[in-house]
Protein backbone atom coordinates (compact mmCIF):
# COMPACT_ATOMS: atom_id res chain seq x y z
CA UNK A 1 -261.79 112.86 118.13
CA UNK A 2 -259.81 114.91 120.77
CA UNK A 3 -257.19 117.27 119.35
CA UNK A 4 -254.07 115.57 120.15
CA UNK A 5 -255.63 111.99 118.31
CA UNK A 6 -256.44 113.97 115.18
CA UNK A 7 -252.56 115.51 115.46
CA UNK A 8 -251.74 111.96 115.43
CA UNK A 9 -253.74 111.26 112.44
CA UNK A 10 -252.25 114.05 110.49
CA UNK A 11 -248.98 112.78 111.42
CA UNK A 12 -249.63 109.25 109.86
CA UNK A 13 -250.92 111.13 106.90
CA UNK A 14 -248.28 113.55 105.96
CA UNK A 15 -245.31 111.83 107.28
CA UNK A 16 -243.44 108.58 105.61
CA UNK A 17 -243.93 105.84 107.81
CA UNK A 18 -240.44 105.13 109.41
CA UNK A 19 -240.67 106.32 113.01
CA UNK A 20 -242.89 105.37 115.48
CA UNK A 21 -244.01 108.23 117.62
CA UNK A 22 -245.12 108.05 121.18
CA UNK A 23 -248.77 108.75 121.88
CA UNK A 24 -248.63 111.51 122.99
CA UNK A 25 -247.83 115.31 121.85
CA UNK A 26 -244.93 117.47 123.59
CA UNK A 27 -246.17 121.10 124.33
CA UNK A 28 -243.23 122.34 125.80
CA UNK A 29 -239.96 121.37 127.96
CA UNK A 30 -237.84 122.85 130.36
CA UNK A 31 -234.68 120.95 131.95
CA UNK A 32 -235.30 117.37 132.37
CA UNK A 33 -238.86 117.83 132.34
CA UNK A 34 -241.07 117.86 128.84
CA UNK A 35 -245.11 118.64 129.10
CA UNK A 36 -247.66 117.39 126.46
CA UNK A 37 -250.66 119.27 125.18
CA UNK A 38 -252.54 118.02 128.18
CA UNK A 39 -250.39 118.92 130.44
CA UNK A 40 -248.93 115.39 131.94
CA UNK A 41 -245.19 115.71 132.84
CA UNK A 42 -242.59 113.65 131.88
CA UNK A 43 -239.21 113.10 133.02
CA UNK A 44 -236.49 113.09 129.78
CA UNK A 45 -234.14 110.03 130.58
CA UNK A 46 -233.32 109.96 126.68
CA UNK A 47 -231.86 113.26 125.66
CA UNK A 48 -233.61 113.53 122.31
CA UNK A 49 -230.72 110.18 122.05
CA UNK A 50 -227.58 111.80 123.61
CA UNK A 51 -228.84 115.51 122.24
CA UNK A 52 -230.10 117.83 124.57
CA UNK A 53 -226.78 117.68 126.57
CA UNK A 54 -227.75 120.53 128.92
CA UNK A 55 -231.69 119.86 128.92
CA UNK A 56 -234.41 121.90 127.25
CA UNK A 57 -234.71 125.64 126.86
CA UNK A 58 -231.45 126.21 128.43
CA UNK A 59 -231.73 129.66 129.48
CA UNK A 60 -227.69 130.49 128.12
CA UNK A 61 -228.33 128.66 125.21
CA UNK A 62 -231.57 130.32 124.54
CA UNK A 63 -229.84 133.81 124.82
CA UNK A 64 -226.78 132.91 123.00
CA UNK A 65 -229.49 131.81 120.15
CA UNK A 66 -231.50 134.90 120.91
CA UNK A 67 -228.53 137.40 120.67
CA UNK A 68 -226.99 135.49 117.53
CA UNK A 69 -230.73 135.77 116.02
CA UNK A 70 -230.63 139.50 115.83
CA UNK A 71 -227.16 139.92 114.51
CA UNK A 72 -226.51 137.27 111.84
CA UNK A 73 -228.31 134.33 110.66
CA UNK A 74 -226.82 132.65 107.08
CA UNK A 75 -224.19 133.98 104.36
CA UNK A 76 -221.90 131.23 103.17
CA UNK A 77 -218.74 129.58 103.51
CA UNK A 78 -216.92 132.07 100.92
CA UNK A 79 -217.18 134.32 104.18
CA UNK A 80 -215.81 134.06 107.57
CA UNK A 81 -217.71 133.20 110.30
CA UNK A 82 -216.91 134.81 113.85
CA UNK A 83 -218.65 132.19 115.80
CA UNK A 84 -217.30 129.17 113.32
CA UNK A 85 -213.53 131.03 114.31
CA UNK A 86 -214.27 130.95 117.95
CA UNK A 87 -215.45 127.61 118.01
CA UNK A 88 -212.73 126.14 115.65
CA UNK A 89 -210.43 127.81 118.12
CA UNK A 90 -212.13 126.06 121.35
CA UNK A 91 -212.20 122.56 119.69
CA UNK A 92 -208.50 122.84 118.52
CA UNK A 93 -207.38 124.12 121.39
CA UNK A 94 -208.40 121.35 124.14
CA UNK A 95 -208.89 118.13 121.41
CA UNK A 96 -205.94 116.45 119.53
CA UNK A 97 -207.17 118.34 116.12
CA UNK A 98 -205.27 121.42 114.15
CA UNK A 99 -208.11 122.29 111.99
CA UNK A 100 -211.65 121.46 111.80
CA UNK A 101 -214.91 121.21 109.16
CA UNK A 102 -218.65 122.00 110.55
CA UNK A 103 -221.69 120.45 109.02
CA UNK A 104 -225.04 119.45 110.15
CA UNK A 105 -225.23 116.00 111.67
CA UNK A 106 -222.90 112.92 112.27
CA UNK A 107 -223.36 111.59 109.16
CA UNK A 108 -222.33 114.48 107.20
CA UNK A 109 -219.11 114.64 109.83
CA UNK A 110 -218.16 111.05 108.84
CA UNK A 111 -218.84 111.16 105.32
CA UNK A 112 -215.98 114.32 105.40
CA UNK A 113 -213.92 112.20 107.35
CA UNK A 114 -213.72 109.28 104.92
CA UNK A 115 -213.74 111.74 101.89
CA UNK A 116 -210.80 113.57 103.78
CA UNK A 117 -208.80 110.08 104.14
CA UNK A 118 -209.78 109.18 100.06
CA UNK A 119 -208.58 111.71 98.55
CA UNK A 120 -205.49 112.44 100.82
CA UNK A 121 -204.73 108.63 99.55
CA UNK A 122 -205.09 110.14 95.88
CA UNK A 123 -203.36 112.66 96.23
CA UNK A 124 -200.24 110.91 97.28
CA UNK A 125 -201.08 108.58 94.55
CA UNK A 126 -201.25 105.42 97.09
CA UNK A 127 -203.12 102.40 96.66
CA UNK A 128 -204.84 102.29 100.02
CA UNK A 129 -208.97 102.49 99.76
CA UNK A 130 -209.63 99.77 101.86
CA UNK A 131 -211.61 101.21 104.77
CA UNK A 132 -211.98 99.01 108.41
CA UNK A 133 -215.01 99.32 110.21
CA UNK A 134 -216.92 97.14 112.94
CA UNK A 135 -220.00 95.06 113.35
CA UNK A 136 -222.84 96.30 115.22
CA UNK A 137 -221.50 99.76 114.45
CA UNK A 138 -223.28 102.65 113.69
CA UNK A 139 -222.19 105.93 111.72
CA UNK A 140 -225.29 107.39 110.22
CA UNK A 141 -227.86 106.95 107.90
CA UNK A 142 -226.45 107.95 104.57
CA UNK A 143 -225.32 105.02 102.21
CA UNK A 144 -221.76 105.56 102.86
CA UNK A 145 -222.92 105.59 106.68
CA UNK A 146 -224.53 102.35 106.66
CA UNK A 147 -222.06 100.89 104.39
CA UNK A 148 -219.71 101.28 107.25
CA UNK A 149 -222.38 100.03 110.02
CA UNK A 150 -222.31 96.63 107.97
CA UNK A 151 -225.80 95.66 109.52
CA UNK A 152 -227.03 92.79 107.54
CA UNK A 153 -230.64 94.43 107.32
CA UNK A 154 -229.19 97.59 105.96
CA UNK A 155 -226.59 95.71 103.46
CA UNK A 156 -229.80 93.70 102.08
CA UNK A 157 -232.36 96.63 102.14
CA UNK A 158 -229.88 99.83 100.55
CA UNK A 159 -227.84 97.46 98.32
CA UNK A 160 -225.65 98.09 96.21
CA UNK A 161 -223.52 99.91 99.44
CA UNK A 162 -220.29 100.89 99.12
CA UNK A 163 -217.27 98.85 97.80
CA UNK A 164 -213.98 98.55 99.94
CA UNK A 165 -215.31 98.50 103.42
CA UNK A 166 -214.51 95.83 105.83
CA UNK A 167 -215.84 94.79 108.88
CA UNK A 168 -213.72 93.30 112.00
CA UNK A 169 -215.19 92.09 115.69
CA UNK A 170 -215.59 94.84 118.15
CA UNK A 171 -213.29 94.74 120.75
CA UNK A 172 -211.62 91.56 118.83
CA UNK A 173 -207.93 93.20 117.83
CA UNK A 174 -207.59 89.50 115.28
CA UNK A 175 -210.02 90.11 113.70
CA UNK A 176 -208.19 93.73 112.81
CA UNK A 177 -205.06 92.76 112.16
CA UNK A 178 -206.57 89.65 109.67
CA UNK A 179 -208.47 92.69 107.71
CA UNK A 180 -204.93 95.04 107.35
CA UNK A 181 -203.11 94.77 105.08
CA UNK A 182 -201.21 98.00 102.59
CA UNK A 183 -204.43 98.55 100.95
CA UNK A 184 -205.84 99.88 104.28
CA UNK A 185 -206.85 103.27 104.15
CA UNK A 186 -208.53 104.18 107.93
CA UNK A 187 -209.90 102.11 110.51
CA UNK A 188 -213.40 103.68 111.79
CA UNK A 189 -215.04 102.94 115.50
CA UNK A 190 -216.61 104.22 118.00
CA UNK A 191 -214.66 104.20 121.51
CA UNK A 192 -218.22 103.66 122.62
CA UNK A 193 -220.80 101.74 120.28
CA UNK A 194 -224.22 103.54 121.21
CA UNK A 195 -226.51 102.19 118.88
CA UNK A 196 -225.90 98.32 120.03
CA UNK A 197 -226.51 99.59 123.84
CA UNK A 198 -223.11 101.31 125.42
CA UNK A 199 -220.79 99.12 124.74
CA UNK A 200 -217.27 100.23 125.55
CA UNK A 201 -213.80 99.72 123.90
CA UNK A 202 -211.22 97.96 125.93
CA UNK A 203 -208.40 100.09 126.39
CA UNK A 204 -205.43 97.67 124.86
CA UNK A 205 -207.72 97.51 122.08
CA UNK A 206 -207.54 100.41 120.72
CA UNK A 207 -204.02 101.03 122.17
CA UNK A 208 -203.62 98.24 119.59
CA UNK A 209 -205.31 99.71 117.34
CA UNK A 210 -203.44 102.71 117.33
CA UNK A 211 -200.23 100.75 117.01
CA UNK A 212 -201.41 99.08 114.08
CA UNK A 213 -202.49 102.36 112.54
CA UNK A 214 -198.96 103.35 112.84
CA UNK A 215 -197.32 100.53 111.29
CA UNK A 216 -199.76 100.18 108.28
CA UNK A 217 -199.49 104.34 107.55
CA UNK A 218 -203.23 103.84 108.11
CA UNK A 219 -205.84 106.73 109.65
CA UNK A 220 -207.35 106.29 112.62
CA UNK A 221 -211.01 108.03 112.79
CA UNK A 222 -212.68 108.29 115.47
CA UNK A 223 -216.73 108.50 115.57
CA UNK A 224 -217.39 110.17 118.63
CA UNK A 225 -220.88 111.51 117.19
CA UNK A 226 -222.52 110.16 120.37
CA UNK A 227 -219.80 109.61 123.07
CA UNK A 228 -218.35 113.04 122.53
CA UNK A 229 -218.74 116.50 124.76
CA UNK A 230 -219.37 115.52 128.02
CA UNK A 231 -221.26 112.36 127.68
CA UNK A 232 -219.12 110.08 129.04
CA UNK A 233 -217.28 112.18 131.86
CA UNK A 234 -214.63 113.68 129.65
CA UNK A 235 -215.01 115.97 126.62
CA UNK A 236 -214.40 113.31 124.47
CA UNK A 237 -213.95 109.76 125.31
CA UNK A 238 -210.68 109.25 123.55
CA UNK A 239 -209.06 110.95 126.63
CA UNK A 240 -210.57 108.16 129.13
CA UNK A 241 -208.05 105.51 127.05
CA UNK A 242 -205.03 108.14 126.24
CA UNK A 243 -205.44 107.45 122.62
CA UNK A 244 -205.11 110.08 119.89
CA UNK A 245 -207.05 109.41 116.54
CA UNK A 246 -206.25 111.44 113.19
CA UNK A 247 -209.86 112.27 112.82
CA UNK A 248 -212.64 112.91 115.26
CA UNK A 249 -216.39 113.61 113.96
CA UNK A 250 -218.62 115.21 116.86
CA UNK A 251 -222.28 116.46 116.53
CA UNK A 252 -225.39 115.45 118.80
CA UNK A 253 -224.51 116.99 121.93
CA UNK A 254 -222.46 119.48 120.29
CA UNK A 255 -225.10 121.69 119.83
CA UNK A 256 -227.49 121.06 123.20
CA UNK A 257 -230.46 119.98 120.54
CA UNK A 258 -229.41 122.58 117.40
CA UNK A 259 -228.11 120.59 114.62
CA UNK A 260 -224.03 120.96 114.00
CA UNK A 261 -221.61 118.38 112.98
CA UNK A 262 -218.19 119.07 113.00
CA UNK A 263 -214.91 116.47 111.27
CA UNK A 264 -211.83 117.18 113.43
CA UNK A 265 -208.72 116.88 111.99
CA UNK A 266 -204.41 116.90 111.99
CA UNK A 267 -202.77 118.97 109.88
CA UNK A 268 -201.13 116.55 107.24
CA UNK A 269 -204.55 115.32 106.76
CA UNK A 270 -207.01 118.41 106.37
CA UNK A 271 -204.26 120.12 104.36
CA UNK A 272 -205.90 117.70 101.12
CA UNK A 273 -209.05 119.58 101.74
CA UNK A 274 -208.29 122.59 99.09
CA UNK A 275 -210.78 124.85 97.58
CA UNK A 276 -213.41 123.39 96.02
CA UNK A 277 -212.99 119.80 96.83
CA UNK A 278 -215.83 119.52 99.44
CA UNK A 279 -218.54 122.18 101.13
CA UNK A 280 -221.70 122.37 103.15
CA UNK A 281 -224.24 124.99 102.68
CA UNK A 282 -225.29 125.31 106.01
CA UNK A 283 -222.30 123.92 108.09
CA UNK A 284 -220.92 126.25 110.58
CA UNK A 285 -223.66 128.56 110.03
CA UNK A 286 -223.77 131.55 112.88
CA UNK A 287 -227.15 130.35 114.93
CA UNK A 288 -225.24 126.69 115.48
CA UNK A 289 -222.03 128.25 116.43
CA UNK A 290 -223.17 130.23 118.57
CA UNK A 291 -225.30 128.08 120.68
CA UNK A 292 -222.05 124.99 120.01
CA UNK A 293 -219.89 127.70 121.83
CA UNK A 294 -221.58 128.31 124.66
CA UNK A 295 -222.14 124.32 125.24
CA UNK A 296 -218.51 124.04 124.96
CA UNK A 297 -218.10 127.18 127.24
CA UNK A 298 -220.16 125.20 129.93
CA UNK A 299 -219.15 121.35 129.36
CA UNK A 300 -215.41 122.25 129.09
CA UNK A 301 -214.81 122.41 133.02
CA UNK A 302 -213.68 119.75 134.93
CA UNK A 303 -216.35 120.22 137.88
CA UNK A 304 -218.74 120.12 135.41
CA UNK A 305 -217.61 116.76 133.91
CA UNK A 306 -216.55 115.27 137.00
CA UNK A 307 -220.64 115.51 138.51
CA UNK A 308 -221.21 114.00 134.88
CA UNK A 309 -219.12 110.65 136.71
CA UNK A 310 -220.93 111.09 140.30
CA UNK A 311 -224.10 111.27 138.55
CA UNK A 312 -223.54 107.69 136.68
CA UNK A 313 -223.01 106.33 139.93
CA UNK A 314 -226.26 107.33 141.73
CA UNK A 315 -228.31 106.13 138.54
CA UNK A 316 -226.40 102.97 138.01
CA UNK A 317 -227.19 102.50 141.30
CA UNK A 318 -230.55 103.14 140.97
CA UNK A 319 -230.65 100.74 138.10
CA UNK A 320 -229.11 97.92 139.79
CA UNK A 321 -231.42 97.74 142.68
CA UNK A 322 -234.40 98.30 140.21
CA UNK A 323 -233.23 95.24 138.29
CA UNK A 324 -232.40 93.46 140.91
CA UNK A 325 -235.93 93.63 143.10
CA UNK A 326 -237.93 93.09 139.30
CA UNK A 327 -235.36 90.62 137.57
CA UNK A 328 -235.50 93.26 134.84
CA UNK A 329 -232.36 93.28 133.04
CA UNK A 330 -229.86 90.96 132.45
CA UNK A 331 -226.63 93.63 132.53
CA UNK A 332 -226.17 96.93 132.54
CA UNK A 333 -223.50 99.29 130.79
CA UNK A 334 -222.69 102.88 131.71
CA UNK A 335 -220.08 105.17 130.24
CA UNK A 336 -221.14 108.51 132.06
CA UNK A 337 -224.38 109.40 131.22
CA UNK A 338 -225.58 106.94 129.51
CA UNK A 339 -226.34 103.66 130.00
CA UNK A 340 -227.52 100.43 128.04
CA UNK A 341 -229.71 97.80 129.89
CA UNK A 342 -230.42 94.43 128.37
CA UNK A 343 -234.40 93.34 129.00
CA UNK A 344 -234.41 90.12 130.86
CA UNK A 345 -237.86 89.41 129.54
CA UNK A 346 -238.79 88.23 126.31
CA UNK A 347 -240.86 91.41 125.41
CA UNK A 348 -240.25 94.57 123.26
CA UNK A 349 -238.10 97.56 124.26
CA UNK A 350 -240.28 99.55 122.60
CA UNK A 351 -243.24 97.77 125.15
CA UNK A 352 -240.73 99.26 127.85
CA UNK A 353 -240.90 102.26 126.35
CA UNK A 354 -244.71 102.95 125.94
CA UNK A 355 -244.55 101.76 130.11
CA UNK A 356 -242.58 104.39 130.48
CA UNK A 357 -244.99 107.08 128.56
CA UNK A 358 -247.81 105.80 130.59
CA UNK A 359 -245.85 106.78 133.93
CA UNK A 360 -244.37 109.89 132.42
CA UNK A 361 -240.56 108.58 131.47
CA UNK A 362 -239.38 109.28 128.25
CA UNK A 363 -236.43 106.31 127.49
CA UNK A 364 -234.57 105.38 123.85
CA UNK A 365 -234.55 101.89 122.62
CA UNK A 366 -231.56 100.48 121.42
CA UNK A 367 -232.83 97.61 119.14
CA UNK A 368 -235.29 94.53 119.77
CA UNK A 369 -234.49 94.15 123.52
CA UNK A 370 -232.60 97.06 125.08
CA UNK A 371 -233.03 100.17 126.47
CA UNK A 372 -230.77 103.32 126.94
CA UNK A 373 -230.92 106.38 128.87
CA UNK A 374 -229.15 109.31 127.93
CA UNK A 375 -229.97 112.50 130.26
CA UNK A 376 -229.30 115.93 130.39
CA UNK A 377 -225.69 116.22 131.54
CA UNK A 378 -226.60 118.61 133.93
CA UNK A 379 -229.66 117.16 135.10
CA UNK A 380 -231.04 117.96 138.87
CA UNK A 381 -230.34 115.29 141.52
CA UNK A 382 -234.42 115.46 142.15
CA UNK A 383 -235.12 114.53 138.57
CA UNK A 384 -232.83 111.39 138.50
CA UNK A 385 -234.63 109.95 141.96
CA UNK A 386 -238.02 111.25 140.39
CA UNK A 387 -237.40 109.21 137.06
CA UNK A 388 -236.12 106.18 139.21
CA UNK A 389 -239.50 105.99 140.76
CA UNK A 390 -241.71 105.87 137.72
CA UNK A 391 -239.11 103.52 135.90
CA UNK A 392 -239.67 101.16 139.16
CA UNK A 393 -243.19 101.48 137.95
CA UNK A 394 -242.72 100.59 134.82
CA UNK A 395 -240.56 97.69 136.25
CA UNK A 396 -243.27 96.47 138.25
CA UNK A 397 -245.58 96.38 135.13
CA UNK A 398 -243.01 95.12 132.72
């Protein structure tokens, strides 16, 4: 047995069985590209799923990690944080927010968010707990998280989930306003569901939304775990539709591949946070900052985000001629970079996917029957023509 096929074997043996890896073992990665331990190249069309927002081994993230290495690594929250100031600062600064929280991952940044809206509800002594969410949604994977995804295979497997969470029609504003009533605490959505394969808000929706908000005294949070810094062609995506929520969570991206989460938050709300009421051991910890600052440092910059746009358009256009010379998928959906295809064909997506390993692609699933792509933001011109061709030989396999 060769040494990557025992790694394999260990890996079946040690880890629970909820993933399923690809066959193969990455050795290193640099940019867009990723090696394995026998040296085949792939091109990284997935991002580690909307993660590595400027590609792999970044050479200014690696020496804003390096630098932070030597200097600080972990005390706590009980002391201030230099880089958790400076990025505070950034966010705050271009974002709707006057104060923010850090964690370690989108679920921990929504489960602040809805703990931020609860107890500012208590301490007003109001009746609203109700929370609104959306089908086909996705927040996380904590039971709060899936509680608000309202997947039925979820609410059947993790049961009992949490009590007072509805769930209206995506881009259906009825269904909202038949689910608010004064018992509504927040509405929760993506402006950009990921997880069900890019599927973007309308903007009188959540114009609507927003109005609705208003009326009802209600908060409006928006989970931008996925959509947010840079991904779409704007630092967050709230800014494509001109609507302001109360609360933003943000992570992924955020930190180019190092795990941060961060809840972003007005003032009348994040004033209920007082000391003592909610922490996180490792949130805003110096290595994450630093390397979340420099991402924002580079992202922030309206060049930047406006190749993020011109880039969408040569894939999409890649993607549509693809499709159409295979009769491979049945619609595509872009918001910047990243995209959701539908599969035409009544085969896997994860089929797709192991195509794609074979001609050195590296894509992300997004359910049964649909694939995403999720690049480097800043990926080379040379690498998005260079995936097109394998994925037109996976297309002419599929």
């Amino acid at each position: 047995m060769n040494w990557k096929n025992n790694q394999l074997e260990n890996y079946k043996e040690v880890m629970v069985p909820n993933y399923l890896p690809a066959n193969f073992i990455p050795k290193k990665a640099l940019g867009s590209k990723v090696w394995d331990s026998e040296d085949k190249e792939y091109i990284d069309f997935g991002g580690g799923i909307a993660v590595n927002s400027l590609g792999h081994s970044n050479p200014e993230l690696v020496k804003a990690l390096k630098d932070q290495s030597e200097k600080l690594w972990h005390l706590s929250n009980f002391i201030a944080s230099e880089g958790a100031i400076n990025l505070g600062k950034k966010l705050t600064e271009n974002t709707f927010a006057d104060k923010v929280f850090f964690s370690n991952s989108g679920s921990e940044a929504n489960e602040t968010a809805i703990k931020i809206v609860r107890k500012f509800h208590s301490s007003i002594n109001s009746s609203k707990t109700e929370i609104i969410s959306f089908n086909n949604s996705f927040h996380g994977r904590s039971v709060l998280n899936i509680s608000l995804g309202g997947t039925e295979d979820s609410s059947q497997e993790f049961s009992p989930l949490v009590e007072n969470i509805k769930h209206a029609e995506f881009n259906d504003i009825e269904s909202v306003k038949n689910l608010m009533s004064e018992k509504t605490a927040a509405i929760i959505i993506e402006p950009v569901q990921g997880e069900t394969g890019i599927v973007e808000a309308k903007r009188e929706f959540l114009q609507e939304i927003r109005s609705l908000c208003n009326e009802y005294q209600t908060s409006l949070v928006f989970d931008e775990v996925q959509s947010g810094v840079g991904r779409t062609g704007y630092l967050y995506a709230y800014m494509k539709y001109g609507v302001e929520p109360d609360i933003l969570t943000s992570a992924k991206g955020l930190g180019g591949g190092f795990p941060i989460g961060v809840t972003l938050v007005k003032n009348e709300l994040a004033k209920t946070l007082q000391p003592g009421s909610h922490g996180s051991t490792f949130g805003g910890n110096h290595l994450a900052c630093a390397v979340a600052n420099k991402v924002i440092d580079i992202v922030n910059n309206q060049d930047f985000l406006e190749e993020v746009k011109n880039k969408e358009r040569i894939i999409r256009s890649n993607l549509e001629d693809i499709s159409s010379k295979y009769e491979l998928f049945s619609d595509i959906r872009s918001s910047g970079l990243w995209f959701g295809c539908d599969l035409i064909k009544d085969r896997s997506s994860f089929e797709f996917l192991d195509l794609g390993y074979e001609e050195g692609l590296i894509l992300v699933p997004a359910g049964p029957n649909k694939v995403r792509l999720a690049p480097a933001l800043n990926i080379e011109e040379k690498d998005i023509l260079e995936g097109m061709d394998r994925l037109e030989r996976v297309a002419s396999k599929f």
